[in-house]
C-alpha atoms as a PDB file:
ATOM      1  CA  UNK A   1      93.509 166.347 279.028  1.00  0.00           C
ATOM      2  CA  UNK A   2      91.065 165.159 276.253  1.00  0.00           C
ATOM      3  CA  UNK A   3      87.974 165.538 275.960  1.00  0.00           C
ATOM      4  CA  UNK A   4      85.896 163.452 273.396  1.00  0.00           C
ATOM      5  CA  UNK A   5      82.507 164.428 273.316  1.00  0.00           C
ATOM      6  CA  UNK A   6      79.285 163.526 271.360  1.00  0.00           C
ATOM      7  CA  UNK A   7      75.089 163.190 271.083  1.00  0.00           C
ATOM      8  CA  UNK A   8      72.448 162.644 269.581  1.00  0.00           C
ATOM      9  CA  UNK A   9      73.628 159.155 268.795  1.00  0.00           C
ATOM     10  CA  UNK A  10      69.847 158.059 268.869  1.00  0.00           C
ATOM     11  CA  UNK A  11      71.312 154.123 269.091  1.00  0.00           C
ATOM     12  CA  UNK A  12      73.370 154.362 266.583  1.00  0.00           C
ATOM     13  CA  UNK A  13      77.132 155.017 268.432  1.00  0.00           C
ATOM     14  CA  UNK A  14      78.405 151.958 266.793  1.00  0.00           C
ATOM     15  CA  UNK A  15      78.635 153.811 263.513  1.00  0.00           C
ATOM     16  CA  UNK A  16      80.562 156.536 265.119  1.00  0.00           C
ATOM     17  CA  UNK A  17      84.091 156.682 264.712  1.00  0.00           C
ATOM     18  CA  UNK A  18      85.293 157.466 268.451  1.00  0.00           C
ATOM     19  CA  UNK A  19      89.023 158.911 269.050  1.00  0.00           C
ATOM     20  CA  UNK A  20      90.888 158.257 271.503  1.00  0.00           C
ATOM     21  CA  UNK A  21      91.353 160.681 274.437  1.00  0.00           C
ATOM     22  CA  UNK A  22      91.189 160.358 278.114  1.00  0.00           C
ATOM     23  CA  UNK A  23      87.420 161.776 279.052  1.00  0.00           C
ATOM     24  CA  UNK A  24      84.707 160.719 276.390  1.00  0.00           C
ATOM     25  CA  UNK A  25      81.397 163.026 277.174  1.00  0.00           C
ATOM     26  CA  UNK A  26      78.074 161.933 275.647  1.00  0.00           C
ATOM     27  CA  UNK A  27      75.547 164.729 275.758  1.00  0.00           C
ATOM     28  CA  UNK A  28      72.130 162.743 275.864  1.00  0.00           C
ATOM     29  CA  UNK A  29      70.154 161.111 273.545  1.00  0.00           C
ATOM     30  CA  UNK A  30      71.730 157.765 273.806  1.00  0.00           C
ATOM     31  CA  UNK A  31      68.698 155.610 272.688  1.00  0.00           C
ATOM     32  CA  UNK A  32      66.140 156.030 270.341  1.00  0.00           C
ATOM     33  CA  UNK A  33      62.982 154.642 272.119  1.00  0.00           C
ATOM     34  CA  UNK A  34      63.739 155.082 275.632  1.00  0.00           C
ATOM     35  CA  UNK A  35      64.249 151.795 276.773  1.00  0.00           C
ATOM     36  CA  UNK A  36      66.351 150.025 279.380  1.00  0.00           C
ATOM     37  CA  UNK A  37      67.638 147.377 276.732  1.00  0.00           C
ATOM     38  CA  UNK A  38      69.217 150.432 274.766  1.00  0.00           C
ATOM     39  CA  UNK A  39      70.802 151.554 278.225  1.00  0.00           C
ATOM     40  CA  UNK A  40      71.887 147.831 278.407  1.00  0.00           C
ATOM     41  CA  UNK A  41      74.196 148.153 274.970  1.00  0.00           C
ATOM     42  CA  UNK A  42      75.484 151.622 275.867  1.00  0.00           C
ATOM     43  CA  UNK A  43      76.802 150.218 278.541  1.00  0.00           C
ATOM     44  CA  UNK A  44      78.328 147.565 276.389  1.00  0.00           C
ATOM     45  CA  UNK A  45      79.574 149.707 273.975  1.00  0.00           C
ATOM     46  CA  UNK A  46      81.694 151.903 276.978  1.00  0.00           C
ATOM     47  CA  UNK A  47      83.024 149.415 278.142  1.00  0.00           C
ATOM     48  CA  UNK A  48      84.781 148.773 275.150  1.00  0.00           C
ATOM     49  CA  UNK A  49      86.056 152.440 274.880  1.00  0.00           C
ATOM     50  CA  UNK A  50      89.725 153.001 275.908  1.00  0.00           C
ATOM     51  CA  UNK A  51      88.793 156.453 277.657  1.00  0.00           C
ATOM     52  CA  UNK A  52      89.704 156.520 281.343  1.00  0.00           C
ATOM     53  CA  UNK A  53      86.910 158.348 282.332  1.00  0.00           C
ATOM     54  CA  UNK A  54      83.116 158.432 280.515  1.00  0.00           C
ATOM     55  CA  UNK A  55      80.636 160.776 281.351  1.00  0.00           C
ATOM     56  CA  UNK A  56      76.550 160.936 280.420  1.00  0.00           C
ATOM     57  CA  UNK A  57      74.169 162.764 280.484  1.00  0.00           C
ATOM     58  CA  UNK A  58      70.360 161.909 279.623  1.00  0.00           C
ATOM     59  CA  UNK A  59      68.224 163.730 276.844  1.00  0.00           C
ATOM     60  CA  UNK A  60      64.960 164.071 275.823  1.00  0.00           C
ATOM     61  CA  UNK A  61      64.584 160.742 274.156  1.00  0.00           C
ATOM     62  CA  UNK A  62      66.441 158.744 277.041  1.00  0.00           C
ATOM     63  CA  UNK A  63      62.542 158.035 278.617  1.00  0.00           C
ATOM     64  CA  UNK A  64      63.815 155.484 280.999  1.00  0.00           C
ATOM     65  CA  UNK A  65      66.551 158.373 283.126  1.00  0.00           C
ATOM     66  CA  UNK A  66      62.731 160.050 283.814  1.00  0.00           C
ATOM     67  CA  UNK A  67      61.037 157.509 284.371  1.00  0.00           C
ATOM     68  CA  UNK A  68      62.915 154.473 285.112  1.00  0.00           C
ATOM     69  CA  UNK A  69      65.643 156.068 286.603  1.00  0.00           C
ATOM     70  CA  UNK A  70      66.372 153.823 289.560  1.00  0.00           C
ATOM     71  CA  UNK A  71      66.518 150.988 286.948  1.00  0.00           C
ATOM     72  CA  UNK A  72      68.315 153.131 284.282  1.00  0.00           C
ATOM     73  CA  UNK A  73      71.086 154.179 286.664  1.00  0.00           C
ATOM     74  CA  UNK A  74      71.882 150.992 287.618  1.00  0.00           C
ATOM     75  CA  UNK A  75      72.439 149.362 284.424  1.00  0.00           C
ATOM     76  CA  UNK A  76      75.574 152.198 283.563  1.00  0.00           C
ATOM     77  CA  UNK A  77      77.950 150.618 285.204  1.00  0.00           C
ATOM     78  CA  UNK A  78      80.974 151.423 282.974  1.00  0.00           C
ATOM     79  CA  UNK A  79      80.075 155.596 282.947  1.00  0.00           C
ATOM     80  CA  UNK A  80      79.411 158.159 285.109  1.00  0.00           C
ATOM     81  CA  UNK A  81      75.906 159.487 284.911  1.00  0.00           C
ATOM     82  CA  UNK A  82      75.510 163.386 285.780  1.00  0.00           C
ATOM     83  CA  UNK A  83      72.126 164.125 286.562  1.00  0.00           C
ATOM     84  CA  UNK A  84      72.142 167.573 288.268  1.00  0.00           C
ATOM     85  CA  UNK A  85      75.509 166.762 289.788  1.00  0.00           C
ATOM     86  CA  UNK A  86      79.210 167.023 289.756  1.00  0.00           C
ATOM     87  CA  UNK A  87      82.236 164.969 289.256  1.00  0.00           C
ATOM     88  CA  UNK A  88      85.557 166.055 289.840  1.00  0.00           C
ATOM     89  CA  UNK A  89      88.771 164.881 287.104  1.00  0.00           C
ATOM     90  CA  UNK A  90      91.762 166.105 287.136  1.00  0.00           C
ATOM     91  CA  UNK A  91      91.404 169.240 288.551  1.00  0.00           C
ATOM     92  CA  UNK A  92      88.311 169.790 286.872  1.00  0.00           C
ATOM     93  CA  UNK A  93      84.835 170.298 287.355  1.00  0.00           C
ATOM     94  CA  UNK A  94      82.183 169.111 285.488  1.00  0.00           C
ATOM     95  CA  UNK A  95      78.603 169.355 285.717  1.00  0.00           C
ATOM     96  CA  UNK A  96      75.848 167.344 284.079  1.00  0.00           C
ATOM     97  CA  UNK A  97      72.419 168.557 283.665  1.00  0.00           C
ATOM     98  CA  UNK A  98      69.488 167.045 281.390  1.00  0.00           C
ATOM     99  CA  UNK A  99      66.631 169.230 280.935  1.00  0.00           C
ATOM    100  CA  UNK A 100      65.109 171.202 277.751  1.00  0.00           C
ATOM    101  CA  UNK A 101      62.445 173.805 277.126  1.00  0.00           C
ATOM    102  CA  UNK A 102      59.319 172.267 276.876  1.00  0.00           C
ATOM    103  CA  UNK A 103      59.711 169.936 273.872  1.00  0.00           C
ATOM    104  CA  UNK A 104      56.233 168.158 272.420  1.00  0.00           C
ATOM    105  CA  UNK A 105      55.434 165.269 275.027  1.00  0.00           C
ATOM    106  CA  UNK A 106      59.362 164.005 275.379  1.00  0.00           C
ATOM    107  CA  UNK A 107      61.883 163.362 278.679  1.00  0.00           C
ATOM    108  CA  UNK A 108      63.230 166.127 280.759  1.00  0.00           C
ATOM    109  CA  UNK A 109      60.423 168.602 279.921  1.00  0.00           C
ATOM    110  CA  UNK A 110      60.301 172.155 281.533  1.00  0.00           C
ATOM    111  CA  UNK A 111      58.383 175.426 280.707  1.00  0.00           C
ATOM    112  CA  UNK A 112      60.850 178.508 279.646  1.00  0.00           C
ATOM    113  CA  UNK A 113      61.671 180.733 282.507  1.00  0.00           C
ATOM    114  CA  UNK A 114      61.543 179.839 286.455  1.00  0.00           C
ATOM    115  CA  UNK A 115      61.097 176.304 285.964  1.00  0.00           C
ATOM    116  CA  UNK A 116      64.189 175.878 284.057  1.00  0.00           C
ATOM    117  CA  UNK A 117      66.015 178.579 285.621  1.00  0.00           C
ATOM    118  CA  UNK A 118      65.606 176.487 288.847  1.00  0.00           C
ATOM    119  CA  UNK A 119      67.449 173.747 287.418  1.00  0.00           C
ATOM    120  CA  UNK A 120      70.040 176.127 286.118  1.00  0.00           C
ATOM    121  CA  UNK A 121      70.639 177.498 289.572  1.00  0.00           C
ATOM    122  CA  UNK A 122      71.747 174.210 291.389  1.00  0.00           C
ATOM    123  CA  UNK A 123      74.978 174.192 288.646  1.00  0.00           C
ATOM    124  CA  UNK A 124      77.753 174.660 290.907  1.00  0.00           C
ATOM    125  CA  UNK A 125      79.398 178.291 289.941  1.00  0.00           C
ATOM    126  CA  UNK A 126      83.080 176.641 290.155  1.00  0.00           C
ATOM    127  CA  UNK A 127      82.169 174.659 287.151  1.00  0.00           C
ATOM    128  CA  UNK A 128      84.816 174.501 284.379  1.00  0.00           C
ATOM    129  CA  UNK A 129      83.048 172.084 281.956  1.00  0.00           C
ATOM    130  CA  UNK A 130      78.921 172.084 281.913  1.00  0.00           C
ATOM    131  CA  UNK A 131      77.636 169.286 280.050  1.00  0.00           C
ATOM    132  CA  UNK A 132      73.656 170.059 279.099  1.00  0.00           C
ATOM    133  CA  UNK A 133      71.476 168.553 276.848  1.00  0.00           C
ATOM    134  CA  UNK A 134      69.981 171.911 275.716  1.00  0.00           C
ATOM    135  CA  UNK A 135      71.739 174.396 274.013  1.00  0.00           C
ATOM    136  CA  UNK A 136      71.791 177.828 275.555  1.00  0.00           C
ATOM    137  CA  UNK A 137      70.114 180.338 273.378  1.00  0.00           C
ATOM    138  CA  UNK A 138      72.373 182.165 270.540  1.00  0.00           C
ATOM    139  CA  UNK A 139      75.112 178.975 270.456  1.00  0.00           C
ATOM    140  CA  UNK A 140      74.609 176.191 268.588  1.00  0.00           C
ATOM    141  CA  UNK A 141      70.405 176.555 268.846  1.00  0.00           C
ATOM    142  CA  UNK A 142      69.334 177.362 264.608  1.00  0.00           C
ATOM    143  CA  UNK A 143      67.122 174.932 263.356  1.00  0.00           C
ATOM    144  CA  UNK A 144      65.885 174.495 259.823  1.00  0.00           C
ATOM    145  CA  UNK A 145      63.712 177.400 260.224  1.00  0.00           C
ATOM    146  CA  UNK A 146      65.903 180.097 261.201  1.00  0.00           C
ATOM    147  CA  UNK A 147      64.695 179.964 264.626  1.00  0.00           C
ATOM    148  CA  UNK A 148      66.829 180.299 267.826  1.00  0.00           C
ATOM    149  CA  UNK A 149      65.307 177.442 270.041  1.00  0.00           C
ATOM    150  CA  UNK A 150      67.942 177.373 272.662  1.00  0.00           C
ATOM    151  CA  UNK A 151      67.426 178.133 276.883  1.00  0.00           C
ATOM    152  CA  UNK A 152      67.824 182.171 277.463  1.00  0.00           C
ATOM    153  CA  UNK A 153      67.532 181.510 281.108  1.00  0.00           C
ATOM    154  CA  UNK A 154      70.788 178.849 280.597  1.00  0.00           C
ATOM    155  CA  UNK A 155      72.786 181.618 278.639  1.00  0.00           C
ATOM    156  CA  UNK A 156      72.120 184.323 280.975  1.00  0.00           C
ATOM    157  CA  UNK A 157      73.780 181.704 283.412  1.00  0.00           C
ATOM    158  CA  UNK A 158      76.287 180.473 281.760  1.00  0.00           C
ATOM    159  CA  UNK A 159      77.216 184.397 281.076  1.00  0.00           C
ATOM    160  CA  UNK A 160      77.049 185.011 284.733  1.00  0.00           C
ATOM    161  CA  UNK A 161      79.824 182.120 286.077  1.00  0.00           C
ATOM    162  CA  UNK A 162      81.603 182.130 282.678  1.00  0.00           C
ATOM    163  CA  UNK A 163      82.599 178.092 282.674  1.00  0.00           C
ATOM    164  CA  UNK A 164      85.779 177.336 279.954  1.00  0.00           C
ATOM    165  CA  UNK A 165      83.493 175.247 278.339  1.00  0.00           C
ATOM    166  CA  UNK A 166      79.717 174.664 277.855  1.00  0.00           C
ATOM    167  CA  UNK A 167      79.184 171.488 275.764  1.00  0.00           C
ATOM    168  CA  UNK A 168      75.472 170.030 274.538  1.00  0.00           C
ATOM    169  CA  UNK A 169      73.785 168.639 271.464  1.00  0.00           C
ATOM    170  CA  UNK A 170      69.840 168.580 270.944  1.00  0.00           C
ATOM    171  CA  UNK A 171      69.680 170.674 268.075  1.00  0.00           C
ATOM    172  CA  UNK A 172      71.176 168.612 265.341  1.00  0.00           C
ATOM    173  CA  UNK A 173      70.977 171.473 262.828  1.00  0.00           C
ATOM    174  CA  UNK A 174      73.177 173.497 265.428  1.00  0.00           C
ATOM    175  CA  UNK A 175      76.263 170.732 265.097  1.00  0.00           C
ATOM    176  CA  UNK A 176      79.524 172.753 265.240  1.00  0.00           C
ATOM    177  CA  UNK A 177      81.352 175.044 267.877  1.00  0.00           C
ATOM    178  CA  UNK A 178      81.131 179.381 268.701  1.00  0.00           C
ATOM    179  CA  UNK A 179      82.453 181.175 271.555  1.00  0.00           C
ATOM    180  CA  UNK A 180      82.159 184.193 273.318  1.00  0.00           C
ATOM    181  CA  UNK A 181      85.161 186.145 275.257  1.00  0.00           C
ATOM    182  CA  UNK A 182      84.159 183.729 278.477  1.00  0.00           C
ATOM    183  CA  UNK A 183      83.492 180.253 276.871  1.00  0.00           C
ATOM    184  CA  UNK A 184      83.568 178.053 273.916  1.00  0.00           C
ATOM    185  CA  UNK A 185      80.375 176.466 273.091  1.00  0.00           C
ATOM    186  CA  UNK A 186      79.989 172.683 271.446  1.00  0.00           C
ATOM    187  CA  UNK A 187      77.664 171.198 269.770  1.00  0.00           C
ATOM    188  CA  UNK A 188      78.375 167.669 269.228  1.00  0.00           C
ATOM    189  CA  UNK A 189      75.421 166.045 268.113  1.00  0.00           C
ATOM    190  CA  UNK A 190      76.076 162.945 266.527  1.00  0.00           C
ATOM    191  CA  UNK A 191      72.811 162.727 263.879  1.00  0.00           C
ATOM    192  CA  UNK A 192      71.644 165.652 260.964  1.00  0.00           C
ATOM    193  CA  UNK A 193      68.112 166.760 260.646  1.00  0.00           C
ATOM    194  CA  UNK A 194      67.146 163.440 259.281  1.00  0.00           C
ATOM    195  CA  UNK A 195      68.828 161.511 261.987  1.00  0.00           C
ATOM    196  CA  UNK A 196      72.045 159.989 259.680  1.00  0.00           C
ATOM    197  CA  UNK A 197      74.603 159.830 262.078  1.00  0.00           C
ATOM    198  CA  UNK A 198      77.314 161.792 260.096  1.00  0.00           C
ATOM    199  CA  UNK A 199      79.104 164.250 262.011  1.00  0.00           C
ATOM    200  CA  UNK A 200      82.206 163.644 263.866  1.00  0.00           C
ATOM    201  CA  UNK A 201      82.829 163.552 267.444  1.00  0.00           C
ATOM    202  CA  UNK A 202      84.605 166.867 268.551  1.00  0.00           C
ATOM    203  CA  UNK A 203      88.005 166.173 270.029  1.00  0.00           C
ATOM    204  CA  UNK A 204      88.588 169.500 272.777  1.00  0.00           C
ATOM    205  CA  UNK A 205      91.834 169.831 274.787  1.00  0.00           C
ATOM    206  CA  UNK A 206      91.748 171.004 278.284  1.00  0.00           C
END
């Protein structure tokens, strides 16, 4: 099976090349501002994808999963939408989650330690591929500074119930893929620092 995945497409996945596969996995940050019209054209745009299955989760600029979700939901009618949930292809597990470490005033907001490690908890341990928006700390997490910005309560999980795969974008400095002897990490975010949307989606087989 596979798996085409990007993020941090910020509006602009009509300038990404997308390859063909059979799941296509976008890791949040769909729109730019937040609003249901930009939920509206996603939704356009996978419909016109040949993948049999689509997959999304929200990210911190997707405003309207937060706080319109009712609204936001409804409109994604050609993708599945993981919000702390599960969907089953294939034989395979995979779990969508959006939240971040507290992140200036943006979506999906939630202070370092229990808070997030609450959220981190309700992943089903059977998962094989966990779709976040956050990076776990030490995997795809640098940014400009030097600074490891990632979740340390999401890596201690993810090192506890050792899923295949652990795929997420947020950190577009951190574009690119590491592993450990457990998993293999992806970040497939779409945009650079200055939000040019120039890297390539990551094709992963199952």
């Amino acid at each position: 099976m596979k798996l085409v995945i990007i993020s941090d497409t910020h509006g602009m996945h009509e300038k990404v090349t997308i390859p063909d596969g059979d799941v296509f996995i976008h890791c949040g940050d769909v729109t730019k501002q937040g609003t249901l019209e930009e939920v509206e054209a996603f939704n356009e745009f996978l419909d016109d994808l040949p993948h049999q299955h689509k997959i999304l989760v929200a990210g911190n600029h997707d405003f309207c999963f937060e706080r319109q979700c009712s609204e936001a939901e409804a409109l994604l009618t050609n993708g599945i939408y993981l919000r702390d949930s599960s969907v089953e292809i294939n034989g395979f597990k995979f779990y969508g989650s959006p939240w971040q470490p507290w992140f200036f005033d943006f979506a999906f907001n939630l202070k370092r330690g229990d808070e997030l490690k609450a959220k981190w908890d309700l992943i089903d341990k059977d998962t094989d591929i966990l779709i976040t928006h956050t990076p776990p700390f030490g995997h795809g997490d640098e940014i400009m500074s030097g600074e490891k910005v990632g979740c340390e309560e999401l890596i201690k999980f993810v090192d506890a119930i050792k899923p295949p795969l652990h795929i997420f974008g947020h950190i577009h400095e951190g574009y690119g893929i590491t592993r450990n002897q457990d998993t293999t990490f992806i970040n497939a975010s779409t945009c650079d620092s200055v939000y040019e949307p120039v890297n390539n989606a990551v094709v992963y087989d199952l």
